[in-house]
N, C-alpha and C. Protein backbone atom coordinates (compact mmCIF):
# COMPACT_ATOMS: atom_id res chain seq x y z
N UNK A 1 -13.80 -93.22 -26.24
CA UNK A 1 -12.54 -93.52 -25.58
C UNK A 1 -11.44 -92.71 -26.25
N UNK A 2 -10.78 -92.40 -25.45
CA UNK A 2 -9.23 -91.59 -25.93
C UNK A 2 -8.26 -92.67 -25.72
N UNK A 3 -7.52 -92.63 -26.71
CA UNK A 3 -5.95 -93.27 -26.40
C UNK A 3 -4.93 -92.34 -27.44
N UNK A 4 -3.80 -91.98 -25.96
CA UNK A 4 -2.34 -91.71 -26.89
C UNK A 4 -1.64 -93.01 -26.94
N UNK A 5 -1.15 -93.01 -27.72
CA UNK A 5 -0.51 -94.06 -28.35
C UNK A 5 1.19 -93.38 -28.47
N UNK A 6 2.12 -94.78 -27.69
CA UNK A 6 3.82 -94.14 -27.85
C UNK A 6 3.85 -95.27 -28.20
N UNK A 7 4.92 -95.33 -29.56
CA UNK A 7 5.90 -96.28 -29.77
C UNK A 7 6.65 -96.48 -29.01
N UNK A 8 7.54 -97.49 -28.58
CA UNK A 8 8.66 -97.66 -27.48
C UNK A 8 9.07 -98.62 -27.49
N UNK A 9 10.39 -98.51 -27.44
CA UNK A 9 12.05 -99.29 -26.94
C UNK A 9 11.50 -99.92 -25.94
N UNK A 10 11.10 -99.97 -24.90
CA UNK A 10 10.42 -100.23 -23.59
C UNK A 10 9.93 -99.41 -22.80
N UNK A 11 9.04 -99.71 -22.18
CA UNK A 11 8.44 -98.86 -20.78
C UNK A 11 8.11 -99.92 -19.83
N UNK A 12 7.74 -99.11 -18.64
CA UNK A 12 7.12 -99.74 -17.43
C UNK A 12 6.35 -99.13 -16.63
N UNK A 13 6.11 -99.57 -15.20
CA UNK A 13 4.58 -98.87 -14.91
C UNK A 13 4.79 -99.28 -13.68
N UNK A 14 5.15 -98.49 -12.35
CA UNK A 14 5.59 -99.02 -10.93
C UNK A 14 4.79 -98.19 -10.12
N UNK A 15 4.66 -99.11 -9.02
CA UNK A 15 3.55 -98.67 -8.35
C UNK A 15 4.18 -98.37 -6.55
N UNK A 16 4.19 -97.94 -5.96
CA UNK A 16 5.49 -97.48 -4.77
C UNK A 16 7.09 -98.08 -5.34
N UNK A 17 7.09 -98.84 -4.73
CA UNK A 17 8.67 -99.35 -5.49
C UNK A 17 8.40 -100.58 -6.56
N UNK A 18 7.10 -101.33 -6.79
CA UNK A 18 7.42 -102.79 -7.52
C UNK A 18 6.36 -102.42 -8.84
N UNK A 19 7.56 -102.81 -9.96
CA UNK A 19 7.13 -103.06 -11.16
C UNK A 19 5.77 -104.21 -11.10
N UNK A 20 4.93 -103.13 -11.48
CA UNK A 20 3.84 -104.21 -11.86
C UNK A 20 3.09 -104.22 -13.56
N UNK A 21 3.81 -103.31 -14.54
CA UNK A 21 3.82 -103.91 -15.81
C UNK A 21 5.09 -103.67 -16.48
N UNK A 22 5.69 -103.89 -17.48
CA UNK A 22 6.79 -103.90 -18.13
C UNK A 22 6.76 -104.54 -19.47
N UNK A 23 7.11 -103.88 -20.52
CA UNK A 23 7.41 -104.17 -21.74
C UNK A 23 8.64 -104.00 -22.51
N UNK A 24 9.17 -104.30 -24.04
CA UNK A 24 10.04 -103.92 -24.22
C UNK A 24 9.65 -103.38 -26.02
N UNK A 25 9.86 -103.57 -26.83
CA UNK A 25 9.27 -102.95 -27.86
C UNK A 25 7.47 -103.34 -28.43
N UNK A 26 7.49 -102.03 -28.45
CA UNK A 26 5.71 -102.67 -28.51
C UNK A 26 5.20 -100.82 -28.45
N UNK A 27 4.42 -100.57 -27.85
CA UNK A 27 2.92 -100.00 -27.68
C UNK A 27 3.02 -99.20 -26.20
N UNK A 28 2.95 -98.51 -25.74
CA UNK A 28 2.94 -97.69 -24.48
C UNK A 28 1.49 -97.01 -24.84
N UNK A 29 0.02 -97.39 -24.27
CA UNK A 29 -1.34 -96.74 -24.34
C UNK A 29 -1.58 -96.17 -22.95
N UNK A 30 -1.82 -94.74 -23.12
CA UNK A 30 -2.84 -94.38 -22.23
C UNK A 30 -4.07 -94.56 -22.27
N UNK A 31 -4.75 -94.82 -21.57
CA UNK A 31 -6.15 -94.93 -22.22
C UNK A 31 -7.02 -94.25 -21.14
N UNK A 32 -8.32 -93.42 -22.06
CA UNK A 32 -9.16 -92.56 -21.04
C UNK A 32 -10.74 -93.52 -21.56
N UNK A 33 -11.19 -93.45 -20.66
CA UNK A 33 -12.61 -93.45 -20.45
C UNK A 33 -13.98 -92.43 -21.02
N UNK A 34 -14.85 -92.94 -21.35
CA UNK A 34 -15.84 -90.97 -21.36
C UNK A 34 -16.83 -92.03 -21.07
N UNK A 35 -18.38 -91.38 -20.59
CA UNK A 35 -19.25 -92.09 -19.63
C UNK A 35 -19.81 -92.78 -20.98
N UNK A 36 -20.43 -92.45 -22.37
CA UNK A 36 -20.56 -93.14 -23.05
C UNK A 36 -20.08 -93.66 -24.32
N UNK A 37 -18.93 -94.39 -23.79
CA UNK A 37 -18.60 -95.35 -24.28
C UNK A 37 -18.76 -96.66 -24.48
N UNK A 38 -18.86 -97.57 -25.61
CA UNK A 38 -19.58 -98.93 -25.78
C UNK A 38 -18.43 -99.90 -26.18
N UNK A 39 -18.83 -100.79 -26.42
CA UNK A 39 -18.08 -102.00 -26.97
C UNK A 39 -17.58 -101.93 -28.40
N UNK A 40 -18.32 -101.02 -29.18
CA UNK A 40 -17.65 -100.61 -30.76
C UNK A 40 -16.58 -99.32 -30.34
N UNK A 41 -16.67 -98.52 -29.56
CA UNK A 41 -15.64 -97.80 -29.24
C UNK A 41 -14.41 -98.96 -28.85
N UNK A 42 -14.55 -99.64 -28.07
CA UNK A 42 -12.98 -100.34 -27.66
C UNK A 42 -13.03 -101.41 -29.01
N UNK A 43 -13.96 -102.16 -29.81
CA UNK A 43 -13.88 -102.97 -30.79
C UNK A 43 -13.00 -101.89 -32.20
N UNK A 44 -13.25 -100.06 -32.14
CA UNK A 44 -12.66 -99.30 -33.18
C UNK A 44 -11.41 -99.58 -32.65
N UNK A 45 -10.80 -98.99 -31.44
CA UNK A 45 -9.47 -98.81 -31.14
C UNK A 45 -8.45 -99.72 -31.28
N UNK A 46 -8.93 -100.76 -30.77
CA UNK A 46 -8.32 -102.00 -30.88
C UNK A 46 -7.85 -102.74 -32.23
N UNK A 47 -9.08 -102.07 -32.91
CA UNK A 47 -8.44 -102.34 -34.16
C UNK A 47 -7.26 -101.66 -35.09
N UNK A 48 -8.17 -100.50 -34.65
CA UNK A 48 -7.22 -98.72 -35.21
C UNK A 48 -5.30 -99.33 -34.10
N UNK A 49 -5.31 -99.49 -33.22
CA UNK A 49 -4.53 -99.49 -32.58
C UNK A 49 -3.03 -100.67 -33.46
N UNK A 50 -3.85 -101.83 -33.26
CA UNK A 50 -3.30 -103.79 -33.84
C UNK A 50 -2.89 -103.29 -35.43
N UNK A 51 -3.80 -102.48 -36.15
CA UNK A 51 -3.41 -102.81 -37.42
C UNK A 51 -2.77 -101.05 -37.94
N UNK A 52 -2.35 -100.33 -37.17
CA UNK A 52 -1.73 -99.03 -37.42
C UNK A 52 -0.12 -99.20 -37.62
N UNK A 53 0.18 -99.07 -39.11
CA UNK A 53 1.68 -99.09 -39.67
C UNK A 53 2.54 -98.26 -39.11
N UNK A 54 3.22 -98.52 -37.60
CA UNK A 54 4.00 -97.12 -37.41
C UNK A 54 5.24 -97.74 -36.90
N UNK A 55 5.90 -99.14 -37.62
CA UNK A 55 6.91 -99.82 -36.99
C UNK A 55 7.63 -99.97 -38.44
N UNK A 56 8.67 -99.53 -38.78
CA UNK A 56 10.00 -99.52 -39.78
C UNK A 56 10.36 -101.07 -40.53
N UNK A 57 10.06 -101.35 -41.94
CA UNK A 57 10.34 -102.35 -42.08
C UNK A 57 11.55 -102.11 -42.82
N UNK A 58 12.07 -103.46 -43.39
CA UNK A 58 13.85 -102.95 -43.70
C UNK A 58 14.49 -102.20 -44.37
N UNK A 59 13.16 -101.55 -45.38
CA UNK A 59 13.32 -100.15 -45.78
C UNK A 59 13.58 -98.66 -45.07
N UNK A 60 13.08 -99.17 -43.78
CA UNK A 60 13.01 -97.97 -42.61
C UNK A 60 11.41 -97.51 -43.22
N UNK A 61 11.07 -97.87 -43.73
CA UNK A 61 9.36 -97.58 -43.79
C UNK A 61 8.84 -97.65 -43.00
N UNK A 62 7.40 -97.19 -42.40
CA UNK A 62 6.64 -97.17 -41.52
C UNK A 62 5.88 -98.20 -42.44
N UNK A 63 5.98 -99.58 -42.00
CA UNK A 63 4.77 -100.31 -43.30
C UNK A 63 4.55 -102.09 -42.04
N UNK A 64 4.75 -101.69 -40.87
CA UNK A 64 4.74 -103.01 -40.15
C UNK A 64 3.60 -102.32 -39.10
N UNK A 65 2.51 -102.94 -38.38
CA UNK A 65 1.42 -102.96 -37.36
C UNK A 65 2.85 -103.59 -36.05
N UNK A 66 2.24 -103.42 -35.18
CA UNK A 66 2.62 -104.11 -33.82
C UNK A 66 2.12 -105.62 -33.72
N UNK A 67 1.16 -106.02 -34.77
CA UNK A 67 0.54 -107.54 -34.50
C UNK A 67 1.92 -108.20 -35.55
N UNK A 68 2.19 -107.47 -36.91
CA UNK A 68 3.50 -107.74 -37.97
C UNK A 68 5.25 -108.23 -36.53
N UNK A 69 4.84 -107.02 -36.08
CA UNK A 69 6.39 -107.05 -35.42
C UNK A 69 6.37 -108.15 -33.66
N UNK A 70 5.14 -108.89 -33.41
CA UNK A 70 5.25 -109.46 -32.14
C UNK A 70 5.49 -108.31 -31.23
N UNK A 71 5.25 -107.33 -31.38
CA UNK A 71 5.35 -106.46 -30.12
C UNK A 71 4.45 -106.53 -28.93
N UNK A 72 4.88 -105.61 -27.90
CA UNK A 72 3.80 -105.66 -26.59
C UNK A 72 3.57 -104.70 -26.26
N UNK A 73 2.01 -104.62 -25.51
CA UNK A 73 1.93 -103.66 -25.31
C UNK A 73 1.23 -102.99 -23.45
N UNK A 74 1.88 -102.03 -23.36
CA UNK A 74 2.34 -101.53 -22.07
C UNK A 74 0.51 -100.49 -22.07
N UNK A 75 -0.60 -100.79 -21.13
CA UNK A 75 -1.57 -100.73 -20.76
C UNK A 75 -2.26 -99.55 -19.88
N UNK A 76 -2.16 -98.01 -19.72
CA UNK A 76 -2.12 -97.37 -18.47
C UNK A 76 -3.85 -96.67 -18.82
N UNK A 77 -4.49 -96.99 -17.25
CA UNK A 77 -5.55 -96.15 -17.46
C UNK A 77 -5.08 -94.68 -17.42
N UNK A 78 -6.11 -93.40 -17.45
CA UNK A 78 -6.00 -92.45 -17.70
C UNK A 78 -6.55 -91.11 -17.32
N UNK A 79 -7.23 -91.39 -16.65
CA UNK A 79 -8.45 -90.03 -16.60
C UNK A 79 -9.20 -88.87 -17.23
N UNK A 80 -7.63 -88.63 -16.67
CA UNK A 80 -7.42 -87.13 -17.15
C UNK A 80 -7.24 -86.28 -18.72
N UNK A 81 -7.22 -87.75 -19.88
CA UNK A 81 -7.56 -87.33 -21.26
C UNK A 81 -8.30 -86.72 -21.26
N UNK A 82 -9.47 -86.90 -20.53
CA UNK A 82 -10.74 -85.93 -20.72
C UNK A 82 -10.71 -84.85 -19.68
N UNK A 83 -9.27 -83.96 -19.45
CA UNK A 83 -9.17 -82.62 -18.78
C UNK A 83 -10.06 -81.54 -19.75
N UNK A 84 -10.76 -81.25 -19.03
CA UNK A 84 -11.63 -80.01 -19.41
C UNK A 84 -10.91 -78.63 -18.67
N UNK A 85 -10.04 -77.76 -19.34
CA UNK A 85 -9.25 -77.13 -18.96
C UNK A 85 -9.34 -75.18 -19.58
N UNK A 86 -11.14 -75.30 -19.89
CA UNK A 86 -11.27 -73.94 -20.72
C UNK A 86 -11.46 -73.18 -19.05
N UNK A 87 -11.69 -73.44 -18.36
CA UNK A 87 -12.31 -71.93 -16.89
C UNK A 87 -11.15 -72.57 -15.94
N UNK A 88 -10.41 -71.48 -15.86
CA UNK A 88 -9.97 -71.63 -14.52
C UNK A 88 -8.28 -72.03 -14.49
N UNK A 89 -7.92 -72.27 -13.82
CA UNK A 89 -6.57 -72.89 -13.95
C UNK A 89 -6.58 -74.56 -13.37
N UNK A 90 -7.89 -74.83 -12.80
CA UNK A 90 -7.80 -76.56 -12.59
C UNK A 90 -8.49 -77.14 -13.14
N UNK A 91 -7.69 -78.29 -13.65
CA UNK A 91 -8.87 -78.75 -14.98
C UNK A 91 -10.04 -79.76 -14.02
N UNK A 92 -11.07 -79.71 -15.17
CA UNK A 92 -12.32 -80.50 -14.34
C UNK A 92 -12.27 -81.88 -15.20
N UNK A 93 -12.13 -82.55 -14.37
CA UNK A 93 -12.79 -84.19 -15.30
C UNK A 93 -13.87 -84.48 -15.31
N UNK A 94 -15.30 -83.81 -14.88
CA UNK A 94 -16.30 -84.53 -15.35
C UNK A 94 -16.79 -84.94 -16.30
N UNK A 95 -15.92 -85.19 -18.08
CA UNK A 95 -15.91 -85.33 -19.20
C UNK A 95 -15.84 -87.17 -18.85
N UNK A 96 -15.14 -87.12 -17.97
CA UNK A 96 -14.30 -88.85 -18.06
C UNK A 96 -15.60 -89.50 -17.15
N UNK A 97 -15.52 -90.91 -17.74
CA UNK A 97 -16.71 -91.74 -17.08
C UNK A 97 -16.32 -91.99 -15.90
N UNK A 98 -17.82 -92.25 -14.59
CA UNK A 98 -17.53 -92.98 -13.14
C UNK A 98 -16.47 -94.00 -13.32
N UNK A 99 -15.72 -94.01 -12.34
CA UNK A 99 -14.63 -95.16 -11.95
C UNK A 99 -14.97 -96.47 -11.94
N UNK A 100 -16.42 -97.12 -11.79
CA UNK A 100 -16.69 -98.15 -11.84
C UNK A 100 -17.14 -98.12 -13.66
N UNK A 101 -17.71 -97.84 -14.03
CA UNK A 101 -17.67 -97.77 -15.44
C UNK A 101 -16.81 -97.42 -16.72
N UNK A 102 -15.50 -96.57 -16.04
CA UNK A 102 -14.28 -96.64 -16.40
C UNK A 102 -13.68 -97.84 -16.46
N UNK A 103 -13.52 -98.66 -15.05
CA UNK A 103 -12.25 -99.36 -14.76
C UNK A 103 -13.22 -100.73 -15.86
N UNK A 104 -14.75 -100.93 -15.67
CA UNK A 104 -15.54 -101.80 -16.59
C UNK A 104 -14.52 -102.03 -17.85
N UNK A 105 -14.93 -100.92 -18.50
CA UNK A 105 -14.44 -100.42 -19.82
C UNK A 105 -12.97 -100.75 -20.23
N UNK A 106 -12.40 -100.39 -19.28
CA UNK A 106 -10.53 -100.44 -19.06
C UNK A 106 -10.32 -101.64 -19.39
N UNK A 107 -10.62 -102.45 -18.53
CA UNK A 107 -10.39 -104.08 -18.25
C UNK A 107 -11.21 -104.91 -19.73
N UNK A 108 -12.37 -104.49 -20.14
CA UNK A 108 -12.82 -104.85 -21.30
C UNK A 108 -11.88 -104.76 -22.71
N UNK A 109 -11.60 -103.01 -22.89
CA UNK A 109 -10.15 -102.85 -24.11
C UNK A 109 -9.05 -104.16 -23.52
N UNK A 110 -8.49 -104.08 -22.43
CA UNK A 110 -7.34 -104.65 -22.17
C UNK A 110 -7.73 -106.54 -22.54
N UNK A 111 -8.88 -106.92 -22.17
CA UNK A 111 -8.88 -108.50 -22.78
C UNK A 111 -9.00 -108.53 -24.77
N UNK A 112 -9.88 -107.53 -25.24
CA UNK A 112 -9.86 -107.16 -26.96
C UNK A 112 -8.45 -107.07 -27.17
N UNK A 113 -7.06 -106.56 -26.52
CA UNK A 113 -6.26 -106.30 -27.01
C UNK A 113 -5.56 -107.40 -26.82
N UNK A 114 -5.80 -108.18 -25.59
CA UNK A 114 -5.20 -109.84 -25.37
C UNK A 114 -5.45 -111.05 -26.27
N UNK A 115 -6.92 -110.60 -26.90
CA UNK A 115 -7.69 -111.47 -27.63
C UNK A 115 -6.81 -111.37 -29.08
N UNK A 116 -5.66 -110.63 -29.30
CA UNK A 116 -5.56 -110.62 -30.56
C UNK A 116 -3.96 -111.65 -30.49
N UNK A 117 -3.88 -111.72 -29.40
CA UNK A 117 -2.71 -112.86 -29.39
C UNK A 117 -1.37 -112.30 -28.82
N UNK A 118 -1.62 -110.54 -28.89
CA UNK A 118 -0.44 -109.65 -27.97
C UNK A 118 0.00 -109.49 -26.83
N UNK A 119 1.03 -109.62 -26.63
CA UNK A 119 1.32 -109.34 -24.74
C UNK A 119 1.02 -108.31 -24.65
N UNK A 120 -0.34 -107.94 -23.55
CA UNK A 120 -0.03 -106.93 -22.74
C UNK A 120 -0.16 -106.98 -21.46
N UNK A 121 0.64 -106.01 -20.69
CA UNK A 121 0.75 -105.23 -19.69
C UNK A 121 0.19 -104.24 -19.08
N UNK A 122 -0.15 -104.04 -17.88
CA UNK A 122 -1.00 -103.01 -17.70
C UNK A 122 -0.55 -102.26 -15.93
N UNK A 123 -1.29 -101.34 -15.79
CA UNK A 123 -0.81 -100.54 -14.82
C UNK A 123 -2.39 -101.43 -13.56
N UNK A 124 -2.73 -100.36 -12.31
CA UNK A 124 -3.72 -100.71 -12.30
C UNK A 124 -4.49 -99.69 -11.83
N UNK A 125 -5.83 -100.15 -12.36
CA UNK A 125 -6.59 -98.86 -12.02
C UNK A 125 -7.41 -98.03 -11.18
N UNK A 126 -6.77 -96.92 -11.39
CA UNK A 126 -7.13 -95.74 -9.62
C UNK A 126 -5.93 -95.54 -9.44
N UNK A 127 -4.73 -96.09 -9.26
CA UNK A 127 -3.64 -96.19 -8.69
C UNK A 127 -2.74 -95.01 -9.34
N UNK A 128 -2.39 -94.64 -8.08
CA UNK A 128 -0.88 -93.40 -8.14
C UNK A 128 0.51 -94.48 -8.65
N UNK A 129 0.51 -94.54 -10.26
CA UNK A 129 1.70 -95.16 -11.15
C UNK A 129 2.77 -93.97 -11.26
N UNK A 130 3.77 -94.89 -11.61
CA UNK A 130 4.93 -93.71 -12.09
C UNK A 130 5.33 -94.54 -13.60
N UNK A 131 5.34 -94.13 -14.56
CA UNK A 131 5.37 -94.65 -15.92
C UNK A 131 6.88 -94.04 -16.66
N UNK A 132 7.64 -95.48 -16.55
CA UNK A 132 8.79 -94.63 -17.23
C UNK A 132 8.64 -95.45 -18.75
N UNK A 133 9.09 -94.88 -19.57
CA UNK A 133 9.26 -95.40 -21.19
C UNK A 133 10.71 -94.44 -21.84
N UNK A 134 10.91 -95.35 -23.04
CA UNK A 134 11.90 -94.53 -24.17
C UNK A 134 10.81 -94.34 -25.36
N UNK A 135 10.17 -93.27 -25.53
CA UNK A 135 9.69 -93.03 -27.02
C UNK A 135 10.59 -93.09 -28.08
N UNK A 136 10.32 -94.41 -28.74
CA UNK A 136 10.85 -94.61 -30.31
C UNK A 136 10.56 -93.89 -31.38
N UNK A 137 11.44 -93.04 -31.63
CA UNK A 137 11.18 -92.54 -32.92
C UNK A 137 11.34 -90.85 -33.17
N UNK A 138 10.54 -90.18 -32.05
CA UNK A 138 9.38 -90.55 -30.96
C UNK A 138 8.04 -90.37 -32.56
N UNK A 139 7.47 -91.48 -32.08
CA UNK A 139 5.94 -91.32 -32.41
C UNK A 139 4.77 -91.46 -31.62
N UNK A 140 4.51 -90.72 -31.85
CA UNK A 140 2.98 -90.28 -30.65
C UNK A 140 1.79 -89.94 -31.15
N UNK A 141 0.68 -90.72 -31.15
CA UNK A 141 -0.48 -90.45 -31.56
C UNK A 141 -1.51 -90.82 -30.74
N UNK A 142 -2.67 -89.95 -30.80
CA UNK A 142 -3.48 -89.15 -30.21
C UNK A 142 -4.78 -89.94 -31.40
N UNK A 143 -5.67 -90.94 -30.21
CA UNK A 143 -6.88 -91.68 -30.65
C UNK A 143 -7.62 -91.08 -29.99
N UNK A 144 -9.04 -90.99 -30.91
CA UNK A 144 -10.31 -90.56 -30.18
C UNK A 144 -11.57 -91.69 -30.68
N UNK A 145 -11.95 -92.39 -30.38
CA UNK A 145 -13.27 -93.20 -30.83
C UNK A 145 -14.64 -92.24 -31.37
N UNK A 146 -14.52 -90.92 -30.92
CA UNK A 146 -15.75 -90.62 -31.11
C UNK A 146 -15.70 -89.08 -32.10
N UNK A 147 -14.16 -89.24 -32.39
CA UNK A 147 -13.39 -88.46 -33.52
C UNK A 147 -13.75 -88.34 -35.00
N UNK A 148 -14.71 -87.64 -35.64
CA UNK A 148 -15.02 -87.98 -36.79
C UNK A 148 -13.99 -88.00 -38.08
């Protein structure tokens, strides 16, 4: 599994005109799929994700997780992490898992990340979203599960 990871002031996630996720400080995840991916891939992230220090404590330190600060977090599937973009000028996704074994997977991270007691939010999946956010900070990081 891939996930970028944005800190954020808030984001949201609208689908023709109606907000159907919304947060306010917390977590903005993309999240991609790859065909083999397991339950220790979303059991790494989830963890890598809950317990990653990238929230300012009153030092202005980076020394608080998102589980420390009650934050939430804003949910978007992805695809296209896995753009395969070496031939050609259009990238190919056949890197990223079938849609039914994607959206499996999707919906599986998204209850692990509920299970830890965090609000989240989510987009839904397949769906043409429009994702607005404020990157805090900006910090942006770039997860891979299968990243050595």
């Amino acid at each position: 599994m891939r996930v970028i990871l944005q800190r954020v002031s808030q984001a949201s996630v609208r689908i023709d005109t109606e907000i159907v996720g919304q947060i306010d400080t917390g977590l903005m995840l993309l999240v991609g799929v790859g065909p083999d991916d397991q339950k220790e891939d979303i059991d790494y992230l989830v963890r890598k994700i809950t317990r990653m220090r990238i929230f300012a404590d009153n030092q202005g330190r980076l020394n608080h997780s998102i589980l420390d600060i009650e934050g939430a977090i804003l949910s978007i599937s992805q695809f296209t992490l896995y753009a395969d973009t070496k031939k050609g000028n259009r990238p190919s996704f056949t890197q990223a898992a079938a849609p039914d074994l994607a959206n499996q997977r999707y919906q599986e991270f998204n209850q692990a990340l509920m299970a830890t007691g965090l609000t989240v939010a989510t987009g839904q999946f397949g769906a043409d979203m429009q994702v607005s956010l404020v990157n805090d900070g900006p910090v942006t990081i770039s997860l891979d599960s299968k990243a050595p």
